[in-house]
C-alpha atoms as a PDB file:
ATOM      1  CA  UNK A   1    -180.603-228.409 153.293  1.00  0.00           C
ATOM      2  CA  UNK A   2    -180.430-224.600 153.259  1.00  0.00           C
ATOM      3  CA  UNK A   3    -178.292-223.405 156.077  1.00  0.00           C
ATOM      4  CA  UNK A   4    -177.473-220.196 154.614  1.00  0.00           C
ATOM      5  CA  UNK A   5    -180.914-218.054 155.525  1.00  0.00           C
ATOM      6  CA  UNK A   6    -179.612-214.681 156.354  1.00  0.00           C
ATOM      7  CA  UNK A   7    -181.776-214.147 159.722  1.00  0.00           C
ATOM      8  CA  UNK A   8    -179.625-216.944 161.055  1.00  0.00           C
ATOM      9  CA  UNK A   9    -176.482-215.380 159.883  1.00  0.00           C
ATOM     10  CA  UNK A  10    -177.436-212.038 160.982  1.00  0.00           C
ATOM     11  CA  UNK A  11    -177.633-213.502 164.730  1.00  0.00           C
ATOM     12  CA  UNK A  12    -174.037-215.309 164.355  1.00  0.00           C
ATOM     13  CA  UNK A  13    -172.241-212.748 163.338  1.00  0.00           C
ATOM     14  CA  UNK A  14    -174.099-209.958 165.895  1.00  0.00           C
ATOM     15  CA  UNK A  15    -172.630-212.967 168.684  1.00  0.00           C
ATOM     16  CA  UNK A  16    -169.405-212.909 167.264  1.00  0.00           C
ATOM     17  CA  UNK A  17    -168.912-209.022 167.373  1.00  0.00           C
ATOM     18  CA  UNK A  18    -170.301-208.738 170.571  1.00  0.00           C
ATOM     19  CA  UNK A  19    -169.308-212.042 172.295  1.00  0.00           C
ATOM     20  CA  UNK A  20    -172.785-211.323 174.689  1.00  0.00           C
ATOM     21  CA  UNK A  21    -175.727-213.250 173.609  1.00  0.00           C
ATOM     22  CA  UNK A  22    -177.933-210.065 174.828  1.00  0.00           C
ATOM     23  CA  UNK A  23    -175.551-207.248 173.162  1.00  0.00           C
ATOM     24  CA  UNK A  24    -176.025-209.292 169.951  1.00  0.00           C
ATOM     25  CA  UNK A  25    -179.929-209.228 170.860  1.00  0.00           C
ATOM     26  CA  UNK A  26    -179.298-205.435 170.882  1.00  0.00           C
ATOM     27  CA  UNK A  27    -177.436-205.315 168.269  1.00  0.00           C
ATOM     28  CA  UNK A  28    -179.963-206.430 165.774  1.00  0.00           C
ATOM     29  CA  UNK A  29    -183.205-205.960 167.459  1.00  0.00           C
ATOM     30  CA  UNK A  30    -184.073-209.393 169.083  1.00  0.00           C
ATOM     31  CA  UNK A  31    -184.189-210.527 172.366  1.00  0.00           C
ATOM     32  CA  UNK A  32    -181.420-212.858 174.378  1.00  0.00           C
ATOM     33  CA  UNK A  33    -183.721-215.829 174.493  1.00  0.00           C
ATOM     34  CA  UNK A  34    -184.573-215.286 170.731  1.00  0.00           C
ATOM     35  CA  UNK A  35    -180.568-214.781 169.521  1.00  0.00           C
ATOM     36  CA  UNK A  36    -179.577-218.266 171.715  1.00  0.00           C
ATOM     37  CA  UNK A  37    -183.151-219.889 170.066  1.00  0.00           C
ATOM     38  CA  UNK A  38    -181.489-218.807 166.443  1.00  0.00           C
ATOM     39  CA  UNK A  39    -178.055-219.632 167.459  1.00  0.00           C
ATOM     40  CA  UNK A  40    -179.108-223.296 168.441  1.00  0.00           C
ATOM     41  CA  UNK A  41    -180.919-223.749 165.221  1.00  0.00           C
ATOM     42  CA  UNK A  42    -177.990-222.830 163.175  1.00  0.00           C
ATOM     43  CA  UNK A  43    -175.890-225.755 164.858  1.00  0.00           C
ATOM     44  CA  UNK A  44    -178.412-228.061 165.047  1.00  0.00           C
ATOM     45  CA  UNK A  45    -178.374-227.607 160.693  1.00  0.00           C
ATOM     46  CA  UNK A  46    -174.672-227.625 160.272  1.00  0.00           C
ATOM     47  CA  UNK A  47    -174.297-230.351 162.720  1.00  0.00           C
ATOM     48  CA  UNK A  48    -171.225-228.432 164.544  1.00  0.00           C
ATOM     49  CA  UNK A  49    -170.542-226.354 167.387  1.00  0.00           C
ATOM     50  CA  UNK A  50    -169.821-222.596 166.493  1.00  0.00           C
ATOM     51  CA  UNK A  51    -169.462-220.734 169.305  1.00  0.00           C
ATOM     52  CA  UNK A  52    -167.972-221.825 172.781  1.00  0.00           C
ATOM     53  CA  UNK A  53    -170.554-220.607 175.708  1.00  0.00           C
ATOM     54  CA  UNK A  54    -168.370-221.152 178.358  1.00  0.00           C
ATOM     55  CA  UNK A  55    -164.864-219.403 176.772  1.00  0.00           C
ATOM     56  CA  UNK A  56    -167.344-217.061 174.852  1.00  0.00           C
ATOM     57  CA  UNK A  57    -165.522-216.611 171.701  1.00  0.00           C
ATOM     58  CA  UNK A  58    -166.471-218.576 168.351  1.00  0.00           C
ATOM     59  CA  UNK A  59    -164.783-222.174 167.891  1.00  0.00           C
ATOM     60  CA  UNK A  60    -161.998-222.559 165.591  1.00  0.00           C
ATOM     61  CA  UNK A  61    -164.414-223.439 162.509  1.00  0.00           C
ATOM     62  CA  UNK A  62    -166.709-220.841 164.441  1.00  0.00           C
ATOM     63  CA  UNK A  63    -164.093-218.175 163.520  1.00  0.00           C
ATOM     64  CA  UNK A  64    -163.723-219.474 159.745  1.00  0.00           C
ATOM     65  CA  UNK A  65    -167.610-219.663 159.692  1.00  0.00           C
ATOM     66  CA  UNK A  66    -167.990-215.985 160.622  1.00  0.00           C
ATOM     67  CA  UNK A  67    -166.206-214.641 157.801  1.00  0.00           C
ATOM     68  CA  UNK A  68    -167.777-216.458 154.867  1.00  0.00           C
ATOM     69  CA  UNK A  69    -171.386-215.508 156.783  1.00  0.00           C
ATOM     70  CA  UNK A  70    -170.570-211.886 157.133  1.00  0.00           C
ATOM     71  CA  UNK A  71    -169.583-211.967 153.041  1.00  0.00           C
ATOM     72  CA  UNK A  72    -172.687-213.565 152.334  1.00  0.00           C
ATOM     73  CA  UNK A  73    -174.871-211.130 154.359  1.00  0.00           C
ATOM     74  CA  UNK A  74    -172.966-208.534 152.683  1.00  0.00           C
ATOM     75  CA  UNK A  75    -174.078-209.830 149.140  1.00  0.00           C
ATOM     76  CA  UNK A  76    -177.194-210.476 150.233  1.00  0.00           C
ATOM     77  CA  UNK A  77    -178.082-207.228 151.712  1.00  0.00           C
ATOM     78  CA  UNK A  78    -176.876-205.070 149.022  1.00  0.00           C
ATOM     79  CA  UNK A  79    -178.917-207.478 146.284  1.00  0.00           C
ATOM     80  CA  UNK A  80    -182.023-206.860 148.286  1.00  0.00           C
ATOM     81  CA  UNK A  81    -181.386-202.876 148.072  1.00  0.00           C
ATOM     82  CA  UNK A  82    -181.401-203.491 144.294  1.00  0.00           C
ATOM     83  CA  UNK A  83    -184.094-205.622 144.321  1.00  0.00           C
ATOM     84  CA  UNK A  84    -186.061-202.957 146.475  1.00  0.00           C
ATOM     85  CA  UNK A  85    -184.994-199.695 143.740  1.00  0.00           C
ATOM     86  CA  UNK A  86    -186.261-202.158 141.078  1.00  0.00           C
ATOM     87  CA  UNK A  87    -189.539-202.888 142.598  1.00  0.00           C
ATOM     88  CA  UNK A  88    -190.393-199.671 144.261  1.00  0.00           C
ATOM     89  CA  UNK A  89    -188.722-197.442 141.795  1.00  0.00           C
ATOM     90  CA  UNK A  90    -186.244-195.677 144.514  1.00  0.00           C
ATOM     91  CA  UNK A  91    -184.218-196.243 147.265  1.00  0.00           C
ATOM     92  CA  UNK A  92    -185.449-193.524 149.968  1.00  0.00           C
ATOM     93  CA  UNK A  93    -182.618-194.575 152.495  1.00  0.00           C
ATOM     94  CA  UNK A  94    -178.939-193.840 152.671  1.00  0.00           C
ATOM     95  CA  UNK A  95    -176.290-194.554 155.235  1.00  0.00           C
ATOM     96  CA  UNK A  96    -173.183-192.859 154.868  1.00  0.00           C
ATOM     97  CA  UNK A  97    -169.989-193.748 157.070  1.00  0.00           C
ATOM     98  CA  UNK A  98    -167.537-190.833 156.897  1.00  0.00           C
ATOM     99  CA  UNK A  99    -164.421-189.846 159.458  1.00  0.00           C
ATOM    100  CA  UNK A 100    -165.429-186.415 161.577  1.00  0.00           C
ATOM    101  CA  UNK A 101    -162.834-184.057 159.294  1.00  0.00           C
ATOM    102  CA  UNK A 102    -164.503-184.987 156.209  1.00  0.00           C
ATOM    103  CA  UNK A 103    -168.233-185.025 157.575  1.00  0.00           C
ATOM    104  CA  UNK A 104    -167.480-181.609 159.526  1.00  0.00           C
ATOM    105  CA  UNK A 105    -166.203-179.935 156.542  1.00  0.00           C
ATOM    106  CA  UNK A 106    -166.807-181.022 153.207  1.00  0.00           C
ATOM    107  CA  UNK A 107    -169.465-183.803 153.556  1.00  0.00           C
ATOM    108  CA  UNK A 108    -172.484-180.721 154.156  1.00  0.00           C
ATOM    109  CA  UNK A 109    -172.512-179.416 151.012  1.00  0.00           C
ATOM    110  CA  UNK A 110    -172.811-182.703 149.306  1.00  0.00           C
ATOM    111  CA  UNK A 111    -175.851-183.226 151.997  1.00  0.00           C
ATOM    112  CA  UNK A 112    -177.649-180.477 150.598  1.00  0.00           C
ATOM    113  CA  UNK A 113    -177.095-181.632 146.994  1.00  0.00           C
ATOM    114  CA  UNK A 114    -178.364-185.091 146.985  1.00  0.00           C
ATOM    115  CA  UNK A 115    -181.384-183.684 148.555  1.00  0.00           C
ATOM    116  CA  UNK A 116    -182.226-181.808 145.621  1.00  0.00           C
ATOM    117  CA  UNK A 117    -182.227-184.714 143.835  1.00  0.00           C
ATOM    118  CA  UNK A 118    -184.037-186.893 146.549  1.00  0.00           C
ATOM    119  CA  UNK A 119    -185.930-184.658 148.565  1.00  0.00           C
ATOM    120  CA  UNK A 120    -187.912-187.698 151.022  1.00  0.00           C
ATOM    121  CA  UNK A 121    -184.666-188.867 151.300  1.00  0.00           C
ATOM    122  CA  UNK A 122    -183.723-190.453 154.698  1.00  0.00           C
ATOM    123  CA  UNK A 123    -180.357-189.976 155.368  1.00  0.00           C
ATOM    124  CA  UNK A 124    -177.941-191.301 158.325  1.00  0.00           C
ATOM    125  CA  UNK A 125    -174.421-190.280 158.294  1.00  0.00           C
ATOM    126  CA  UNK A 126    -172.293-192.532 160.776  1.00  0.00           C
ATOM    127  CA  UNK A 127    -168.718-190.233 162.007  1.00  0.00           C
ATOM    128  CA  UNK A 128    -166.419-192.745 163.092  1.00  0.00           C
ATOM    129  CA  UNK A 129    -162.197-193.186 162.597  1.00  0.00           C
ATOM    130  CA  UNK A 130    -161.393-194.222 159.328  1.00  0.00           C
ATOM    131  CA  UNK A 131    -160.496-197.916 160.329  1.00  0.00           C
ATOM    132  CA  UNK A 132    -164.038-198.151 161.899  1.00  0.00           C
ATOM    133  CA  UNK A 133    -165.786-196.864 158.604  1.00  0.00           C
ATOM    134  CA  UNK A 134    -164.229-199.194 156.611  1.00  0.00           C
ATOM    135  CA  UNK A 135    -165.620-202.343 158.525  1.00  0.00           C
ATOM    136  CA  UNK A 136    -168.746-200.639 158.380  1.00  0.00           C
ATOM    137  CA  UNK A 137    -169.273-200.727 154.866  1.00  0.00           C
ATOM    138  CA  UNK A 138    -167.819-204.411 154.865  1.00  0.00           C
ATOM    139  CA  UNK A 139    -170.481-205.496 157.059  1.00  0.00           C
ATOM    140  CA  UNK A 140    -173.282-203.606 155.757  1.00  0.00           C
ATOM    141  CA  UNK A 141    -173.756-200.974 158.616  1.00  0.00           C
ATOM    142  CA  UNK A 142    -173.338-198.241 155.574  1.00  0.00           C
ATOM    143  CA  UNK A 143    -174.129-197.548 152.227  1.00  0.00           C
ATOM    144  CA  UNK A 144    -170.950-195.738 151.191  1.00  0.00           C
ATOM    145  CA  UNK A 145    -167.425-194.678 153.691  1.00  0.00           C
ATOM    146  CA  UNK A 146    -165.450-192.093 153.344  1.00  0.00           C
ATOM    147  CA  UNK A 147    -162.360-192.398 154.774  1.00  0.00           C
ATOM    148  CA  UNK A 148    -158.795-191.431 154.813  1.00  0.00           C
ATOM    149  CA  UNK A 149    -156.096-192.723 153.043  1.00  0.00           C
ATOM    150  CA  UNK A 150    -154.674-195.214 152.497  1.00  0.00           C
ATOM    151  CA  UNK A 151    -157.135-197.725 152.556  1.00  0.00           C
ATOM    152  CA  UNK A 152    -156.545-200.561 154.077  1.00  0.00           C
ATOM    153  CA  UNK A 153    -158.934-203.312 152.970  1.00  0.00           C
ATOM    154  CA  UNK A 154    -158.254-205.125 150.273  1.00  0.00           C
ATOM    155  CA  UNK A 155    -162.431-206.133 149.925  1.00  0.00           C
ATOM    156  CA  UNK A 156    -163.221-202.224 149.262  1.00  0.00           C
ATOM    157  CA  UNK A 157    -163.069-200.814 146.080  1.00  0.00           C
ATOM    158  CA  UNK A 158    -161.729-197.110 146.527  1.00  0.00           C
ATOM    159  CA  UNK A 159    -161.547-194.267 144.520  1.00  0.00           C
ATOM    160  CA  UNK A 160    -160.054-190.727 145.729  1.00  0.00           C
ATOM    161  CA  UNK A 161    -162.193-187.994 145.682  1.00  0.00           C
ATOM    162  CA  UNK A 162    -160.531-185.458 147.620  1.00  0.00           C
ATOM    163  CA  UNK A 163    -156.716-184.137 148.267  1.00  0.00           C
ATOM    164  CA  UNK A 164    -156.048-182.009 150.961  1.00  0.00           C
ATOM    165  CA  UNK A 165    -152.311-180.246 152.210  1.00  0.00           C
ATOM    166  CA  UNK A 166    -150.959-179.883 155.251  1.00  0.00           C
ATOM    167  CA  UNK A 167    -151.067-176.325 156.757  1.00  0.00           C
ATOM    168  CA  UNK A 168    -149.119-175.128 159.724  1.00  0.00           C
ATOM    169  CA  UNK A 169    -151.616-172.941 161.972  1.00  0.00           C
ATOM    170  CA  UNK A 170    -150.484-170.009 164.803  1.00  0.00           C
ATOM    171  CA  UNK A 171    -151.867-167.770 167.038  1.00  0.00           C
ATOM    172  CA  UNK A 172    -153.030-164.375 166.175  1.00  0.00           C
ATOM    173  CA  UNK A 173    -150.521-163.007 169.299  1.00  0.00           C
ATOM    174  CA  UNK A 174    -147.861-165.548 169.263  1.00  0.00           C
ATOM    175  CA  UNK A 175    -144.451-163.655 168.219  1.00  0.00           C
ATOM    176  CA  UNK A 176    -141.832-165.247 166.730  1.00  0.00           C
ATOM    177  CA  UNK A 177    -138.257-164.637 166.570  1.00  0.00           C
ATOM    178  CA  UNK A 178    -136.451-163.787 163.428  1.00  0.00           C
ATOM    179  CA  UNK A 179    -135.127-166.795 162.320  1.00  0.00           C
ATOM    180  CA  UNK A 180    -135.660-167.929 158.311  1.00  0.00           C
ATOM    181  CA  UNK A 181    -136.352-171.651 159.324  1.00  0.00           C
ATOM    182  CA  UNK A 182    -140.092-171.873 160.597  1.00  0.00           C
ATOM    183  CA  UNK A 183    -139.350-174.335 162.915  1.00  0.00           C
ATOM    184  CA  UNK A 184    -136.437-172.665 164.618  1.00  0.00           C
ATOM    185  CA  UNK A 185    -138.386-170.121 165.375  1.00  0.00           C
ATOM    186  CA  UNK A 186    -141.032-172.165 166.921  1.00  0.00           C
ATOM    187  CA  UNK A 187    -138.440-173.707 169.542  1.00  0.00           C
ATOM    188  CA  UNK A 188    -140.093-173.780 172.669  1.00  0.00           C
ATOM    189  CA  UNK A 189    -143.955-172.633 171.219  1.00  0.00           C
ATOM    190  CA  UNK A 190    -146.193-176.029 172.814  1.00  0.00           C
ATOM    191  CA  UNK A 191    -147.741-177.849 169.910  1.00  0.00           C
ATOM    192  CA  UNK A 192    -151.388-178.809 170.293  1.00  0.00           C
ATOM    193  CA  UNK A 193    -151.220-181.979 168.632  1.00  0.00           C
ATOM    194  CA  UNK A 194    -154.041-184.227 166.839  1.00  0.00           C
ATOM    195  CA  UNK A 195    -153.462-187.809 167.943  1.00  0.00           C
ATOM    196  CA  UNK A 196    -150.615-190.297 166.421  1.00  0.00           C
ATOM    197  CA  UNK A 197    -153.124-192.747 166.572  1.00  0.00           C
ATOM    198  CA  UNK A 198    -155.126-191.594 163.368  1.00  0.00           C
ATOM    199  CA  UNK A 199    -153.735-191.652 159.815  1.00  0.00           C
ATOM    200  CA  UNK A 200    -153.517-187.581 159.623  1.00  0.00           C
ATOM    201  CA  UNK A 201    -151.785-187.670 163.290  1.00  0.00           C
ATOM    202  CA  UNK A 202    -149.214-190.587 161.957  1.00  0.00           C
ATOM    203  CA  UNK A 203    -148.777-188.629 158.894  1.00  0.00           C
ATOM    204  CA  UNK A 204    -147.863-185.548 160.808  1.00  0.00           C
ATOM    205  CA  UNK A 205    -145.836-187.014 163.344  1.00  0.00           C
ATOM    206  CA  UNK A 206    -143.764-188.792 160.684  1.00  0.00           C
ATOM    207  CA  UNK A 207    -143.623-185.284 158.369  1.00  0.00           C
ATOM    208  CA  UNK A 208    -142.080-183.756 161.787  1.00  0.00           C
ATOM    209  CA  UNK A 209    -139.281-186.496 162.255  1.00  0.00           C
ATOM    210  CA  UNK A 210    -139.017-185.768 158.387  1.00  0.00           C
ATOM    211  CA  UNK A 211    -137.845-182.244 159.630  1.00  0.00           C
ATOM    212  CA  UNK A 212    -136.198-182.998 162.810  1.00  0.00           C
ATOM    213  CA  UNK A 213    -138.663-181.502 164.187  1.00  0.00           C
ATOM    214  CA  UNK A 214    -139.499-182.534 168.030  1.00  0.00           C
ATOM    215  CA  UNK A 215    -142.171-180.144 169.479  1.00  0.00           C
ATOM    216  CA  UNK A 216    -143.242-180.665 173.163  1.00  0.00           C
ATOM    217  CA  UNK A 217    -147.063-181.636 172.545  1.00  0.00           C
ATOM    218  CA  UNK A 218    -149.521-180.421 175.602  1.00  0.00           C
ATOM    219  CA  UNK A 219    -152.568-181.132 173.861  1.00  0.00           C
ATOM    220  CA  UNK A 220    -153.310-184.488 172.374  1.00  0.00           C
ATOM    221  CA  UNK A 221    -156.548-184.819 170.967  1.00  0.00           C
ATOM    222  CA  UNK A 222    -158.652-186.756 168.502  1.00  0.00           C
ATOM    223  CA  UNK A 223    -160.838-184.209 167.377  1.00  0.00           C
ATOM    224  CA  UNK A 224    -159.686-181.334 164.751  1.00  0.00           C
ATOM    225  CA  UNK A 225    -162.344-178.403 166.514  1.00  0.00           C
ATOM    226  CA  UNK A 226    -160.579-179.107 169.996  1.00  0.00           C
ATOM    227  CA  UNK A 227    -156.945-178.095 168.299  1.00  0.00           C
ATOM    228  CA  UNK A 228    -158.089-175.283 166.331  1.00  0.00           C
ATOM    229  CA  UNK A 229    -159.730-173.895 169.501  1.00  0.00           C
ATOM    230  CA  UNK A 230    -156.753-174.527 171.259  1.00  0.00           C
ATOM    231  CA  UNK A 231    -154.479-172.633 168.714  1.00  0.00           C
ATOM    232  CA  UNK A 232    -156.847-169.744 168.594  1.00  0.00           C
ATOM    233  CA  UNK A 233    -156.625-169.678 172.106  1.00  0.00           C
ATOM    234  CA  UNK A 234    -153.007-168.628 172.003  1.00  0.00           C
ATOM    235  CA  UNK A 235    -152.427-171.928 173.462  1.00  0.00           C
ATOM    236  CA  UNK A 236    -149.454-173.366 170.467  1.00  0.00           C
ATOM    237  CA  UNK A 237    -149.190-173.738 167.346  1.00  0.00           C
ATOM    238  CA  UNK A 238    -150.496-177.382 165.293  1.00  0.00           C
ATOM    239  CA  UNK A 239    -150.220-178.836 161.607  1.00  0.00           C
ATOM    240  CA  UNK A 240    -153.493-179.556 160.416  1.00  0.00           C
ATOM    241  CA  UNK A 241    -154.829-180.603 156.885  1.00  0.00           C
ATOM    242  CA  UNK A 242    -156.132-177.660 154.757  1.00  0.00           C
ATOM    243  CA  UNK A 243    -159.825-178.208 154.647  1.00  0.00           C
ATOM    244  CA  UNK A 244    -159.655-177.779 158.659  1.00  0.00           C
ATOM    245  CA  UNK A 245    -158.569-174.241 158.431  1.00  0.00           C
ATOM    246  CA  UNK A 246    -161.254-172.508 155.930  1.00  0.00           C
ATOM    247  CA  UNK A 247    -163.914-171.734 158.514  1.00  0.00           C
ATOM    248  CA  UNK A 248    -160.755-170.344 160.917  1.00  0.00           C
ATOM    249  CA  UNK A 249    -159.413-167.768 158.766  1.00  0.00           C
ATOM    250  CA  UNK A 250    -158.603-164.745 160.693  1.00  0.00           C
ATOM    251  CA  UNK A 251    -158.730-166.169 164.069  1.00  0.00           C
ATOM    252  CA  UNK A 252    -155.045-167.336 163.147  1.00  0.00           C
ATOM    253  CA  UNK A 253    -152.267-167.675 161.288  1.00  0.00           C
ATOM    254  CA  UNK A 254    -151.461-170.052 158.197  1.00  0.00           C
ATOM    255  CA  UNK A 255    -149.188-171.342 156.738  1.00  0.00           C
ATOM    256  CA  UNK A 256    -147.631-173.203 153.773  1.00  0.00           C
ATOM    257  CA  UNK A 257    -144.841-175.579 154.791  1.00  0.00           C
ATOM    258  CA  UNK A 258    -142.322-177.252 152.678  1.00  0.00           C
ATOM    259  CA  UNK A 259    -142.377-180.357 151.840  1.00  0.00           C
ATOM    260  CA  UNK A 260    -146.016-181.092 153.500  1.00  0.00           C
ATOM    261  CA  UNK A 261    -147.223-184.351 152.326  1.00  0.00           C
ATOM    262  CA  UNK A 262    -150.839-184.422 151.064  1.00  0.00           C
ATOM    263  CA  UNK A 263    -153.828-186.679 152.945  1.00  0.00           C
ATOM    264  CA  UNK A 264    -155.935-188.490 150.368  1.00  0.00           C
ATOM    265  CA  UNK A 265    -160.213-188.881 151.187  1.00  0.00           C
ATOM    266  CA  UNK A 266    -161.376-192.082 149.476  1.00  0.00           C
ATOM    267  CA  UNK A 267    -164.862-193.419 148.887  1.00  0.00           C
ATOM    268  CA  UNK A 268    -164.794-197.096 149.676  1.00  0.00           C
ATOM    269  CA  UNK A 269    -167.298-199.332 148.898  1.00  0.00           C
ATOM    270  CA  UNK A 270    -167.925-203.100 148.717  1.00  0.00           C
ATOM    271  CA  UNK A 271    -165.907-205.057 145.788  1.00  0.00           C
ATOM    272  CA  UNK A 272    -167.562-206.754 142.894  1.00  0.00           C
ATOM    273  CA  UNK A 273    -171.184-205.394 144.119  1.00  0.00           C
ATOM    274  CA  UNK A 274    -173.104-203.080 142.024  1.00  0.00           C
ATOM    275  CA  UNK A 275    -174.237-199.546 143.204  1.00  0.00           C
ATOM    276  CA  UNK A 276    -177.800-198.111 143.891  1.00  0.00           C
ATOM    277  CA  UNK A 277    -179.020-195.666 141.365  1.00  0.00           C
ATOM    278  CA  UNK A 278    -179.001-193.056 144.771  1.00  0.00           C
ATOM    279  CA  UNK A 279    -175.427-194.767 145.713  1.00  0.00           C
ATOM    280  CA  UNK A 280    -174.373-193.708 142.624  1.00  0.00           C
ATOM    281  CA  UNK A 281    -175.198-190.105 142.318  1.00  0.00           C
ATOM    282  CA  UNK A 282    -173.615-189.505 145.706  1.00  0.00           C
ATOM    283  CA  UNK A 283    -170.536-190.762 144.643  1.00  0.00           C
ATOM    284  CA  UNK A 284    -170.855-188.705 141.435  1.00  0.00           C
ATOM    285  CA  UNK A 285    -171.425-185.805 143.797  1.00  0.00           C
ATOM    286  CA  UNK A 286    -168.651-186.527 145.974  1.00  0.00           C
ATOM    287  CA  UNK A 287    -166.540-186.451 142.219  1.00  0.00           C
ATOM    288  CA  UNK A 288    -168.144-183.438 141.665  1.00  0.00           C
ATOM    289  CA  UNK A 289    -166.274-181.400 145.359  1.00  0.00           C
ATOM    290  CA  UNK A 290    -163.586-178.405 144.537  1.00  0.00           C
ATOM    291  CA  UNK A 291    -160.382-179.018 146.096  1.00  0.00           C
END
């Protein structure tokens, strides 16, 4: 018997992501009736109970279940694609996952390249954290992520396409004593700090200890623009990666810094499955950036 038909899949794993029979429904177009209809059927085949109504959460083969049917839906869809650029002669949809520094700054002017190769292209680009991407590709949601480093799924094949330096970033107005360590002389400026809880935040948090270095942070935030504002505000002083700085040039003050460890942009992209013809000329675009 054939249990393995992907629409059935589909509705398992939208149940087991959203744990709501009518977010799953959302999730993939269908209604709530229709998702608990498919979700029956499935059972009924395999003969066993996969998800737990009453605790809502997926039963302990539920759980094992899930992650061979979100592989196979992830083989499946990306065969289709192929099969679709063979039969129709091009793929006129792309979905590209990317985290908000890299879309904001570098990811345009690869936009306006691959659309002078594929003009009636239709393309989506999904900003999200870097953890986020990643499952993204993994279970289909995007064509290619680009994320920063390191990765941490082993499933993705990665390659680094991008290298970008830390650059410590001050006010216009802010004066400084006369101290020849930076950092000394910053005693007591606020730091407008992006958040610990991203890679570039850890990685600048942990290059601070590095230095002894323990600013008082006033400003946490997630978002790059929101610092940079901040900091040409007269508002403190922030370590940000290089790429964030080039459209602030003389609205402050950089930087090099010793020692500043470098953040790494990788394109990830499902293991052991081939690429789209378009798939691959983005990546070869994406090769093709100037650090």
């Amino acid at each position: 018997m054939e249990y393995f038909m992907a629409d059935l899949l589909e509705c398992y794993c939208a149940l087991v992501e959203t744990n709501s029979f009518a977010k799953a429904g959302e999730k993939i177009g269908r209604s709530q009736p229709a998702v608990s209809q498919r979700i029956g059927e499935l059972e009924k085949r395999i003969g066993l109970v996969l998800y737990d109504r009453k605790k809502r959460c997926p039963t302990v083969v539920g759980k094992k279940f899930y992650e061979v049917a979100r592989s196979y839906l992830r083989v499946h869809k990306r065969y289709n694609l192929l099969f679709s650029e063979i039969l129709k002669g091009t793929i006129t949809e792309l979905k590209i996952g990317a985290s908000d520094s890299f879309a904001c700054y570098i990811l345009p002017s690869v936009i306006k390249k691959i659309f002078e190769f594929y003009p009636n292209l239709q393309l989506s680009v999904i900003t999200r954290n870097s953890a986020e991407v990643e499952t993204l590709v993994l279970n289909g949601g995007v064509n290619l992520g680009i994320v920063t480093g390191p990765v941490e799924s082993s499933d993705l094949e990665q390659e680094i396409i991008y290298t970008s330096s830390l650059k410590l970033v001050l006010p216009n107005k802010l004066k400084l004593g006369k101290s020849k360590n930076i950092w000394n002389r910053l005693n007591g400026v606020p730091f407008i700090s992006i958040t610990p809880n991203t890679k570039t935040g850890k990685l600048v948090w942990d290059y601070l200890r590095l230095m002894k270095v323990y600013p008082k942070s006033v400003i946490d935030s997630g978002s790059f623009s929101v610092v940079m504002e901040y900091v040409s505000q007269g508002f403190g002083y922030s370590i940000v990666p290089e790429i964030v700085t080039r459209y602030w040039k003389g609205k402050i003050r950089i930087y090099q810094i010793k020692n500043a460890p470098e953040i790494n942009f990788f394109c990830v992209f499902p293991h052991g499955l081939p690429l789209s013809e378009i798939e691959k000329k983005f990546l070869e675009l994406l090769r093709d950036i100037k650090m």
